[in-house]
N, C-alpha and C. Protein backbone atom coordinates (compact mmCIF):
# COMPACT_ATOMS: atom_id res chain seq x y z
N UNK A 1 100.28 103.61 60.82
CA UNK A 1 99.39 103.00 61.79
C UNK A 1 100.18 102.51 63.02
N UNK A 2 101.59 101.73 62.87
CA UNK A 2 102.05 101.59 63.81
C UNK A 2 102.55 102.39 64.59
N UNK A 3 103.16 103.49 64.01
CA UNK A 3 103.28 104.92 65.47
C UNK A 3 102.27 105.84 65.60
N UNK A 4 101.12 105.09 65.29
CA UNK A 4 100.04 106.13 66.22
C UNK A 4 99.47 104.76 67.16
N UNK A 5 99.92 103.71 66.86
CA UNK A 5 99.55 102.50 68.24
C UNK A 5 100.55 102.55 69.25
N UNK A 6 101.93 103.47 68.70
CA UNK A 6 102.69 102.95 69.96
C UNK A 6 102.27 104.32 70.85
N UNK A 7 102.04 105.13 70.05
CA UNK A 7 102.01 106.70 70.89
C UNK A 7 100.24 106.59 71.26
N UNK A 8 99.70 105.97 71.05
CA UNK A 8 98.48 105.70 71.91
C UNK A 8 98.85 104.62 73.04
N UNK A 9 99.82 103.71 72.79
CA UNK A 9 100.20 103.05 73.94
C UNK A 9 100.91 103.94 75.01
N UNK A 10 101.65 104.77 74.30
CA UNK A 10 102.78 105.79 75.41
C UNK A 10 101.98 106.50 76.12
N UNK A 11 101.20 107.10 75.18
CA UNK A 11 100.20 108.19 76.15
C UNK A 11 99.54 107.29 77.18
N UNK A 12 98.58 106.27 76.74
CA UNK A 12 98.27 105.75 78.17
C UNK A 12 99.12 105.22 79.41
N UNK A 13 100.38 104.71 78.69
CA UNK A 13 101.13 104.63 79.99
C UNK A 13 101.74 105.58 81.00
N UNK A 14 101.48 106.88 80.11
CA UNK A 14 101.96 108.44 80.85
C UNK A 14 100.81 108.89 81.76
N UNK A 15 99.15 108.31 81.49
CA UNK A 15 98.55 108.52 82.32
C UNK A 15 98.54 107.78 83.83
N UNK A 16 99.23 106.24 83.42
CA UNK A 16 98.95 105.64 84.87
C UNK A 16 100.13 105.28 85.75
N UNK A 17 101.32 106.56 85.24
CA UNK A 17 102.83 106.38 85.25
C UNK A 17 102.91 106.91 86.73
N UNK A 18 103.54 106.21 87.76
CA UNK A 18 103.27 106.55 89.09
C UNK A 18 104.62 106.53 89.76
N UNK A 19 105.02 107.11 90.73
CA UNK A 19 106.43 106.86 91.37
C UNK A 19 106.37 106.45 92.57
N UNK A 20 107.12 105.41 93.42
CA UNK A 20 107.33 104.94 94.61
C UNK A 20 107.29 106.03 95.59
N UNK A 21 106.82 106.27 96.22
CA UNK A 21 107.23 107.15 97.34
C UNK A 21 106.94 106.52 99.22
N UNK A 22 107.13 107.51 100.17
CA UNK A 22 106.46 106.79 101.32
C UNK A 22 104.70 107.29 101.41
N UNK A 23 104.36 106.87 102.36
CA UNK A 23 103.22 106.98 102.59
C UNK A 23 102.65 108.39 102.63
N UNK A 24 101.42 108.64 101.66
CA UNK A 24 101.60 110.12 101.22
C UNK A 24 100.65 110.12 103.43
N UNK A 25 100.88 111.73 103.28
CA UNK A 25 100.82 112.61 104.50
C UNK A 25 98.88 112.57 104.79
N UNK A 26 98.02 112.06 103.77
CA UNK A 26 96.50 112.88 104.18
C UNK A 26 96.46 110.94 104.31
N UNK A 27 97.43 110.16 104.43
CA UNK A 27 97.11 108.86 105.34
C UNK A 27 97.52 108.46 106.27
N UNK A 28 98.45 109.64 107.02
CA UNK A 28 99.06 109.05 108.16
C UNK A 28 98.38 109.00 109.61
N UNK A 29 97.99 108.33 110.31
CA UNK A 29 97.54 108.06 111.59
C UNK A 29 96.71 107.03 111.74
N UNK A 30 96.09 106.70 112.25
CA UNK A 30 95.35 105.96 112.95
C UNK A 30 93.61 105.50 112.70
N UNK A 31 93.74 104.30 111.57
CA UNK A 31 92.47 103.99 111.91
C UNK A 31 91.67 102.99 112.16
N UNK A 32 90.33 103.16 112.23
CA UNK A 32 89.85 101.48 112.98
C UNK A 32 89.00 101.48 111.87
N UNK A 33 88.65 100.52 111.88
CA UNK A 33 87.87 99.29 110.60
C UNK A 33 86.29 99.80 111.29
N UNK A 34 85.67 100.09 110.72
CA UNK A 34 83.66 100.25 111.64
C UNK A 34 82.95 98.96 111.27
N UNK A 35 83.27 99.00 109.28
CA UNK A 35 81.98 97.90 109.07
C UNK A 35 82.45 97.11 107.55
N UNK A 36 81.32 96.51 107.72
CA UNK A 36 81.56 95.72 105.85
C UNK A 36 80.96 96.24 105.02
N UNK A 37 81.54 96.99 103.89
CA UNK A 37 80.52 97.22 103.16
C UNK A 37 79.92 96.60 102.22
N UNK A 38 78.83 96.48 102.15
CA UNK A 38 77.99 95.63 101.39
C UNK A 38 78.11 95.62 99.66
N UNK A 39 78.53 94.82 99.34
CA UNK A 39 78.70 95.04 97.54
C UNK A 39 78.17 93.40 96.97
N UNK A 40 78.35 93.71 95.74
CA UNK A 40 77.82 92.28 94.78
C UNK A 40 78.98 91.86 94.62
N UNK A 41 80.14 91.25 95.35
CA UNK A 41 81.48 90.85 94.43
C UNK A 41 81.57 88.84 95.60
N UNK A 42 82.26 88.41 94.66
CA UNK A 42 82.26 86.83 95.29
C UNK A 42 83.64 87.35 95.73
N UNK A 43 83.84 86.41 97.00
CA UNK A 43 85.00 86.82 97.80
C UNK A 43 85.45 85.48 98.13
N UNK A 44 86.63 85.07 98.99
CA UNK A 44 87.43 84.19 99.12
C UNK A 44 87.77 83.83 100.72
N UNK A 45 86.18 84.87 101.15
CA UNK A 45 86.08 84.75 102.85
C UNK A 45 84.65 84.60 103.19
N UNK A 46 84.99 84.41 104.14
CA UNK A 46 83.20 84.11 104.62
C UNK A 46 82.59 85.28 106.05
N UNK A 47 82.11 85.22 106.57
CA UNK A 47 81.53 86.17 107.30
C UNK A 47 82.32 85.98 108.85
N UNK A 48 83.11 85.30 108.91
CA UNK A 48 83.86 84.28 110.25
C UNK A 48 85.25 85.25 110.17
N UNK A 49 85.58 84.98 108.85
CA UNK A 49 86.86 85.77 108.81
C UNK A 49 86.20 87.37 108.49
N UNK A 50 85.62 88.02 107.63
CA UNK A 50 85.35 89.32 107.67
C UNK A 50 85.23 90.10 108.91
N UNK A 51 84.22 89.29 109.90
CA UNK A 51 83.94 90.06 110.90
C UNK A 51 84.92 90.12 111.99
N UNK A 52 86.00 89.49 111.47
CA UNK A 52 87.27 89.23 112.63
C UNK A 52 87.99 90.78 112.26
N UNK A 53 87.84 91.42 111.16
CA UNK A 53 88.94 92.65 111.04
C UNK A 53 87.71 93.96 112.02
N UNK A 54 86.76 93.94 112.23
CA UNK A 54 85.87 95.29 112.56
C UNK A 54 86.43 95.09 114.18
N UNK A 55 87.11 96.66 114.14
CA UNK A 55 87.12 97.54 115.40
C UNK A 55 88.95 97.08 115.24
N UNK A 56 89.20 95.90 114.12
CA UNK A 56 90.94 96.12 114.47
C UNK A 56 91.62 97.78 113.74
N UNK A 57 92.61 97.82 114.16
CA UNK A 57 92.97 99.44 113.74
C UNK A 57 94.35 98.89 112.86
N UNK A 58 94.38 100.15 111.69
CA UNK A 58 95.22 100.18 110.73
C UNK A 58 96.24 101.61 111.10
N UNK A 59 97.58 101.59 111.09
CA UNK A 59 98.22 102.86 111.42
C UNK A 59 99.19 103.08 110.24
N UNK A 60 99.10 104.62 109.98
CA UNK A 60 100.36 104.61 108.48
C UNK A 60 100.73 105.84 108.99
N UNK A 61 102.33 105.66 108.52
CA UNK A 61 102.83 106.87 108.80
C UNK A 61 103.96 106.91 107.31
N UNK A 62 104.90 108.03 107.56
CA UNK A 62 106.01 107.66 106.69
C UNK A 62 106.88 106.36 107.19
N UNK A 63 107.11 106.28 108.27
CA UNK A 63 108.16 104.98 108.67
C UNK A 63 107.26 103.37 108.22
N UNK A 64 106.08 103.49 108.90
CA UNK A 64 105.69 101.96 108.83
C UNK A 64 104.39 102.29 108.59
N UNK A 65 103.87 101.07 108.46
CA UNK A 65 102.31 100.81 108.12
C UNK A 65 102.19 99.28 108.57
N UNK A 66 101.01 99.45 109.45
CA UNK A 66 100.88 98.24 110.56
C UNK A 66 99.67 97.83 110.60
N UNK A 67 98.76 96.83 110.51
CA UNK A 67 97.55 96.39 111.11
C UNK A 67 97.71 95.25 111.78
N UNK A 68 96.78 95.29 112.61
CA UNK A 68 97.26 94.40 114.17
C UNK A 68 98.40 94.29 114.37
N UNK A 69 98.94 92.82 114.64
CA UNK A 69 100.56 92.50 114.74
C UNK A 69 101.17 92.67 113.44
N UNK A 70 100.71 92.80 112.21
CA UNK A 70 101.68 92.58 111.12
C UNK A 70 102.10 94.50 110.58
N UNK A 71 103.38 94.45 111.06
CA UNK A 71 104.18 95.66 110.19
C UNK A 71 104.75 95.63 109.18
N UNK A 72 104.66 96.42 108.49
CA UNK A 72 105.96 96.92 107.08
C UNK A 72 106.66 97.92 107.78
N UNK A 73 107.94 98.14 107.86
CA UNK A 73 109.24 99.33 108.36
C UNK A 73 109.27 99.65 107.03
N UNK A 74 109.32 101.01 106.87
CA UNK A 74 109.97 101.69 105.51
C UNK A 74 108.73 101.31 104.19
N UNK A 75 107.43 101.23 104.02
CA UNK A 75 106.74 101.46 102.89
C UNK A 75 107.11 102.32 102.45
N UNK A 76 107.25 101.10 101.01
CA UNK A 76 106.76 102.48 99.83
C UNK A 76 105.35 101.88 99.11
N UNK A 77 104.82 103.58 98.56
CA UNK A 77 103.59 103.27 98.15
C UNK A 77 103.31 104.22 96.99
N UNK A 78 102.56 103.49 96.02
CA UNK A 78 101.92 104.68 95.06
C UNK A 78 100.84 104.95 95.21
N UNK A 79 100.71 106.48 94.92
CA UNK A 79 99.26 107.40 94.73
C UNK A 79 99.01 107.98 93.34
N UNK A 80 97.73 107.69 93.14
CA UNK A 80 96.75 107.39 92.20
C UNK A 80 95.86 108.34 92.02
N UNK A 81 95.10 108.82 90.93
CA UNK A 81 93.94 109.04 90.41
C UNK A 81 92.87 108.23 90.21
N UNK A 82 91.95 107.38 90.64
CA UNK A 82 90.96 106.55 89.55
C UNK A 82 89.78 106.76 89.62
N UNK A 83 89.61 106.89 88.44
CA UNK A 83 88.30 107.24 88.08
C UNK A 83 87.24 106.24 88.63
N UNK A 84 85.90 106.58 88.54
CA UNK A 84 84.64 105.33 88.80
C UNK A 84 84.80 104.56 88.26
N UNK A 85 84.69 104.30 86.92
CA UNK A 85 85.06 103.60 85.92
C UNK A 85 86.32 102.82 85.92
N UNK A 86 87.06 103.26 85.81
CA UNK A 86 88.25 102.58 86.34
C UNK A 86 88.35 101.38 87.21
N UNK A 87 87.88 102.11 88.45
CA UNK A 87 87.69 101.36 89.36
C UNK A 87 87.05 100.08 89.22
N UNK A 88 85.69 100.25 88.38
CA UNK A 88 84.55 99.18 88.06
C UNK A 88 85.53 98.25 87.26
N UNK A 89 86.13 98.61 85.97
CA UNK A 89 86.74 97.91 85.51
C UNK A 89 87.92 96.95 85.59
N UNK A 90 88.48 97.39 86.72
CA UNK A 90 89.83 97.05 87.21
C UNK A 90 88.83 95.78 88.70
N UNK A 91 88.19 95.91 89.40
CA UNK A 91 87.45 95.64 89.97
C UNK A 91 86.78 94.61 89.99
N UNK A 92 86.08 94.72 89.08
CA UNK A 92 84.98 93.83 88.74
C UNK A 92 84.77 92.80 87.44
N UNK A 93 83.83 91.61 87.08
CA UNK A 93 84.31 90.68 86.39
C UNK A 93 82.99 91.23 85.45
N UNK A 94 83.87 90.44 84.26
CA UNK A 94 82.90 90.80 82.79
C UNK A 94 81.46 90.48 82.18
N UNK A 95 81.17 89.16 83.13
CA UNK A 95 80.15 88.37 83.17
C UNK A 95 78.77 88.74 84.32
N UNK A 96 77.54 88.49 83.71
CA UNK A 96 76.64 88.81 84.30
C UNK A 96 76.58 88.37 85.90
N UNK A 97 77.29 87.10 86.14
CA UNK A 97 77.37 86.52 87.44
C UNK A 97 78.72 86.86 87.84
N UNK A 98 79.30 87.86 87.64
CA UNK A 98 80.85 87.98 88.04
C UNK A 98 80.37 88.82 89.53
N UNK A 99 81.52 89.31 89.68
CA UNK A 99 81.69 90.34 90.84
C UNK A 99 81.23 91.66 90.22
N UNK A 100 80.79 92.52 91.12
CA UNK A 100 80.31 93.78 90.58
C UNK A 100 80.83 94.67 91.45
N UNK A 101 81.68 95.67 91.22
CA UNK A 101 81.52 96.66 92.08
C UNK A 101 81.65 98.12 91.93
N UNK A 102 81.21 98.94 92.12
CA UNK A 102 80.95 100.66 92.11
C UNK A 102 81.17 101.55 92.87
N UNK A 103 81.79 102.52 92.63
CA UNK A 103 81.61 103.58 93.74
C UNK A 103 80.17 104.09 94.14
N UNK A 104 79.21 103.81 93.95
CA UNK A 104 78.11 104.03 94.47
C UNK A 104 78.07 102.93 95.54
N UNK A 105 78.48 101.63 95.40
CA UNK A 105 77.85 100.49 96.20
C UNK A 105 79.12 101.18 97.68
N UNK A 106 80.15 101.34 97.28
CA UNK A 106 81.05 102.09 98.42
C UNK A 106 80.47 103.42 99.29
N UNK A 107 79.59 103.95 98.67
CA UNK A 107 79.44 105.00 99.25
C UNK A 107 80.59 106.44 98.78
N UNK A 108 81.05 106.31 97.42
CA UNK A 108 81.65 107.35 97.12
C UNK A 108 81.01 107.98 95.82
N UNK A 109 80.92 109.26 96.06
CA UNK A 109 79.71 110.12 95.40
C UNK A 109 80.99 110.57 93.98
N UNK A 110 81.68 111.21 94.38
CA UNK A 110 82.55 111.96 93.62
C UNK A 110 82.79 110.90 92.20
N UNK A 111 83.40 111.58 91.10
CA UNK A 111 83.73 110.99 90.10
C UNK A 111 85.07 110.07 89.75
N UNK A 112 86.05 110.40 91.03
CA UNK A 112 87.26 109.64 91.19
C UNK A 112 87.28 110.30 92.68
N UNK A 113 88.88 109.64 92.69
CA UNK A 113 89.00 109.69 94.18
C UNK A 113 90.76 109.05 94.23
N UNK A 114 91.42 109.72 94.91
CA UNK A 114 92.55 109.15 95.44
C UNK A 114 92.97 107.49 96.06
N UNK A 115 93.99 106.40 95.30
CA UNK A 115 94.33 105.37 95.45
C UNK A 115 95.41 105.28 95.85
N UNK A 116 95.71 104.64 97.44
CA UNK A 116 96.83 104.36 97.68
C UNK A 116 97.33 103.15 98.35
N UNK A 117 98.08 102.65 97.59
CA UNK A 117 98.88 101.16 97.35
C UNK A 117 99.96 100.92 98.02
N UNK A 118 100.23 100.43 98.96
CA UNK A 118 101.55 99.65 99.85
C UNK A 118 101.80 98.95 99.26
N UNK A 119 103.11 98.76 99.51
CA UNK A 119 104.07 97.58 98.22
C UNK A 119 104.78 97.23 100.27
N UNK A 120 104.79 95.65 99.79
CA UNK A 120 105.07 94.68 100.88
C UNK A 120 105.60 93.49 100.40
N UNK A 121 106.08 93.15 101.50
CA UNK A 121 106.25 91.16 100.60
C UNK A 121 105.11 90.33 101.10
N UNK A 122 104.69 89.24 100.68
CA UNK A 122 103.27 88.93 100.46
C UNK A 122 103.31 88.38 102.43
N UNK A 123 101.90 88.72 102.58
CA UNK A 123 101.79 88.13 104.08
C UNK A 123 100.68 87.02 104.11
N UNK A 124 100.67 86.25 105.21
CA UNK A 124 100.02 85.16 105.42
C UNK A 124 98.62 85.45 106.78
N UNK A 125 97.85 86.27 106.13
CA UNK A 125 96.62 86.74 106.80
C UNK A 125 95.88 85.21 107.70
N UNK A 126 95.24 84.91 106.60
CA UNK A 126 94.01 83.92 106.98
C UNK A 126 94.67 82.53 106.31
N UNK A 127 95.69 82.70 105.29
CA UNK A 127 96.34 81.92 104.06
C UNK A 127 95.17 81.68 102.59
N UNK A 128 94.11 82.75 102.89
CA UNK A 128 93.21 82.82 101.42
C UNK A 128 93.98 84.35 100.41
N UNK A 129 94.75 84.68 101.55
CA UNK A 129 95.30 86.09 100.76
C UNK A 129 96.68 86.46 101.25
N UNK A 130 97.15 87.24 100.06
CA UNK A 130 98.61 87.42 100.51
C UNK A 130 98.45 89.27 100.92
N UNK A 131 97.53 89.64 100.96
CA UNK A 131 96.82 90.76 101.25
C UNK A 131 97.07 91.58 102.58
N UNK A 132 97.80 92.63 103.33
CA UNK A 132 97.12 93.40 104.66
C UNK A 132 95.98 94.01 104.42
N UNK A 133 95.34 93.51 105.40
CA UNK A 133 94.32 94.82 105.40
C UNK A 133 95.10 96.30 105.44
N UNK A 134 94.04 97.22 104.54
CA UNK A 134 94.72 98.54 104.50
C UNK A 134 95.37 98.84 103.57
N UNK A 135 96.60 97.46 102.65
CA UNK A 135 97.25 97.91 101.88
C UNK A 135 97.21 98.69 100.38
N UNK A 136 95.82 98.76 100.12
CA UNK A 136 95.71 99.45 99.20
C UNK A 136 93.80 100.06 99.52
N UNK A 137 93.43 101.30 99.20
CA UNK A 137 92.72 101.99 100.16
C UNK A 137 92.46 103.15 98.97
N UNK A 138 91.11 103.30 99.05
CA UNK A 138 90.41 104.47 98.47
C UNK A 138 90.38 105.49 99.84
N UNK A 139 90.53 107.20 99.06
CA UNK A 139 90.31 107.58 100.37
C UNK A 139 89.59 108.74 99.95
N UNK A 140 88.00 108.51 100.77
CA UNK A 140 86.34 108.74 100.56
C UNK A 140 86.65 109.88 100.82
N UNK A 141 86.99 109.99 102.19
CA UNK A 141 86.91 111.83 102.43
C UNK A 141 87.86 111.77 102.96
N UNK A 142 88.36 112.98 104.11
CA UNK A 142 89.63 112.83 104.85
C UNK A 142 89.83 111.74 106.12
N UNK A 143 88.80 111.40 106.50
CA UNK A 143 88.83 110.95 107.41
C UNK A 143 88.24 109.52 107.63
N UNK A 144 87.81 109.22 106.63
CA UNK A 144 87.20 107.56 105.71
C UNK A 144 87.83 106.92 104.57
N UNK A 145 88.46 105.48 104.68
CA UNK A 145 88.98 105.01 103.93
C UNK A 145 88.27 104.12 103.48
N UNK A 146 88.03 103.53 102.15
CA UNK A 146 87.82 101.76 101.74
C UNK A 146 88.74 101.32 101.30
N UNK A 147 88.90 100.04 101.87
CA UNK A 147 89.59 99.03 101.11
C UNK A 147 88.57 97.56 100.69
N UNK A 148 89.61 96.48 100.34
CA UNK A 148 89.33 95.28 100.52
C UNK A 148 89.88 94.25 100.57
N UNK A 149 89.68 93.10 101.21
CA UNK A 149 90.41 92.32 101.44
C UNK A 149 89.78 90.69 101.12
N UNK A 150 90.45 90.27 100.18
CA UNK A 150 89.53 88.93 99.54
C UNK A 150 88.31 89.58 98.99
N UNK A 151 88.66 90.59 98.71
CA UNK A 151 86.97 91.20 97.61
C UNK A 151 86.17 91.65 98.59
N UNK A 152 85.99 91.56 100.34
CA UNK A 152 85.44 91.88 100.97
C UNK A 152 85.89 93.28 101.13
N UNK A 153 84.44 94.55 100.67
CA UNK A 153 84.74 95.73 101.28
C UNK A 153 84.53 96.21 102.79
N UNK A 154 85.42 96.86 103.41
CA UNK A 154 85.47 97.66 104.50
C UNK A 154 85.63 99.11 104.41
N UNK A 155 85.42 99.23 105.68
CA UNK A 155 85.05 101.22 105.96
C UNK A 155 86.13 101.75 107.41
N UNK A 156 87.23 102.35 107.03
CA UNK A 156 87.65 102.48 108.43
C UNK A 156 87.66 103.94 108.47
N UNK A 157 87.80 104.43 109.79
CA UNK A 157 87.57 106.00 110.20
C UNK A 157 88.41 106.19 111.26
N UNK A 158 89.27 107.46 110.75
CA UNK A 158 90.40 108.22 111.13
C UNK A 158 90.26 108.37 112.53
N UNK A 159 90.62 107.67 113.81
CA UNK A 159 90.75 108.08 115.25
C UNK A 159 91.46 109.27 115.11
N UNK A 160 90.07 110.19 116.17
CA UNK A 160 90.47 111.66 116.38
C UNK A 160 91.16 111.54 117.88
N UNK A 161 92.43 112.36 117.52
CA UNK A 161 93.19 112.47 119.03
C UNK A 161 92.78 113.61 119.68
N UNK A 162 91.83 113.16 120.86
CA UNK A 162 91.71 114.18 121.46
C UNK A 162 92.54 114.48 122.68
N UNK A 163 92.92 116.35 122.91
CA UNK A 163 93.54 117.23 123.55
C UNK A 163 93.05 117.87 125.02
């Protein structure tokens, strides 16, 4: 019994076994924040600070990853698989009055979706979070990201450079 608990432990840790790298390539450029998205989760901001991030822009490349004045030089970041589920669970609280949240309430149809995580040293946003905006980011389609910040979801979209 005990080496089929550790090799059920191994195997799951082989599924969520991830490596440092820089900022993968289908996140690099330029984007701006549009809106809030609306979900059931209690947050640690109020509508004063939320509405202060819409229209600020998030930029990632391999060298840095920046929103407004605050940069990281040299991120590293992991990329992810997570499932809906996952997500909900990792996400959201256990209790009927907890936080709730879904990839449906996001607006993501698919059954998973690509997660990617900036590793930083903690920053002093609002001082309710040690959080950048941006630093960790579902990415909807190519050109739409969610994140959140204090549990508050956002929607930002890829500035097209036009030629």
């Amino acid at each position: 019994m005990k080496k089929m608990l550790y090799l059920m432990i191994l195997v799951l840790g082989l599924v969520r076994t991830i490596s440092a790298q820089t900022i993968p390539k289908e996140l690099w450029g330029t984007w701006t924040i549009r809106r809030e998205v609306p979900t059931t989760t209690i947050s640690c901001w109020g509508e004063k600070e939320a509405k202060k991030l819409i229209g600020t822009e998030i930029e990632y490349s391999a060298q840095l990853f920046r929103w407004d004045k605050v940069t990281v030089n040299n991120p590293t970041a992991e990329k992810t698989t997570i499932s809906a589920q996952q997500f909900h669970d990792e996400n959201s609280g256990g209790g009927a009055n907890d936080s709730q949240v879904t990839f449906q309430q996001l607006g993501i149809k698919e059954g998973k979706v690509v997660q990617v995580v900036i590793r930083h040293p903690p920053a002093s946003i609002t001082g309710a979070t040690i959080e950048i905006p941006g630093d960790s980011v579902l990415l909807k389609d190519k050109d739409t990201i969610t994140f959140s910040v204090c549990n508050v979801y956002f929607e930002a979209h890829r500035r097209v450079v036009r030629r």
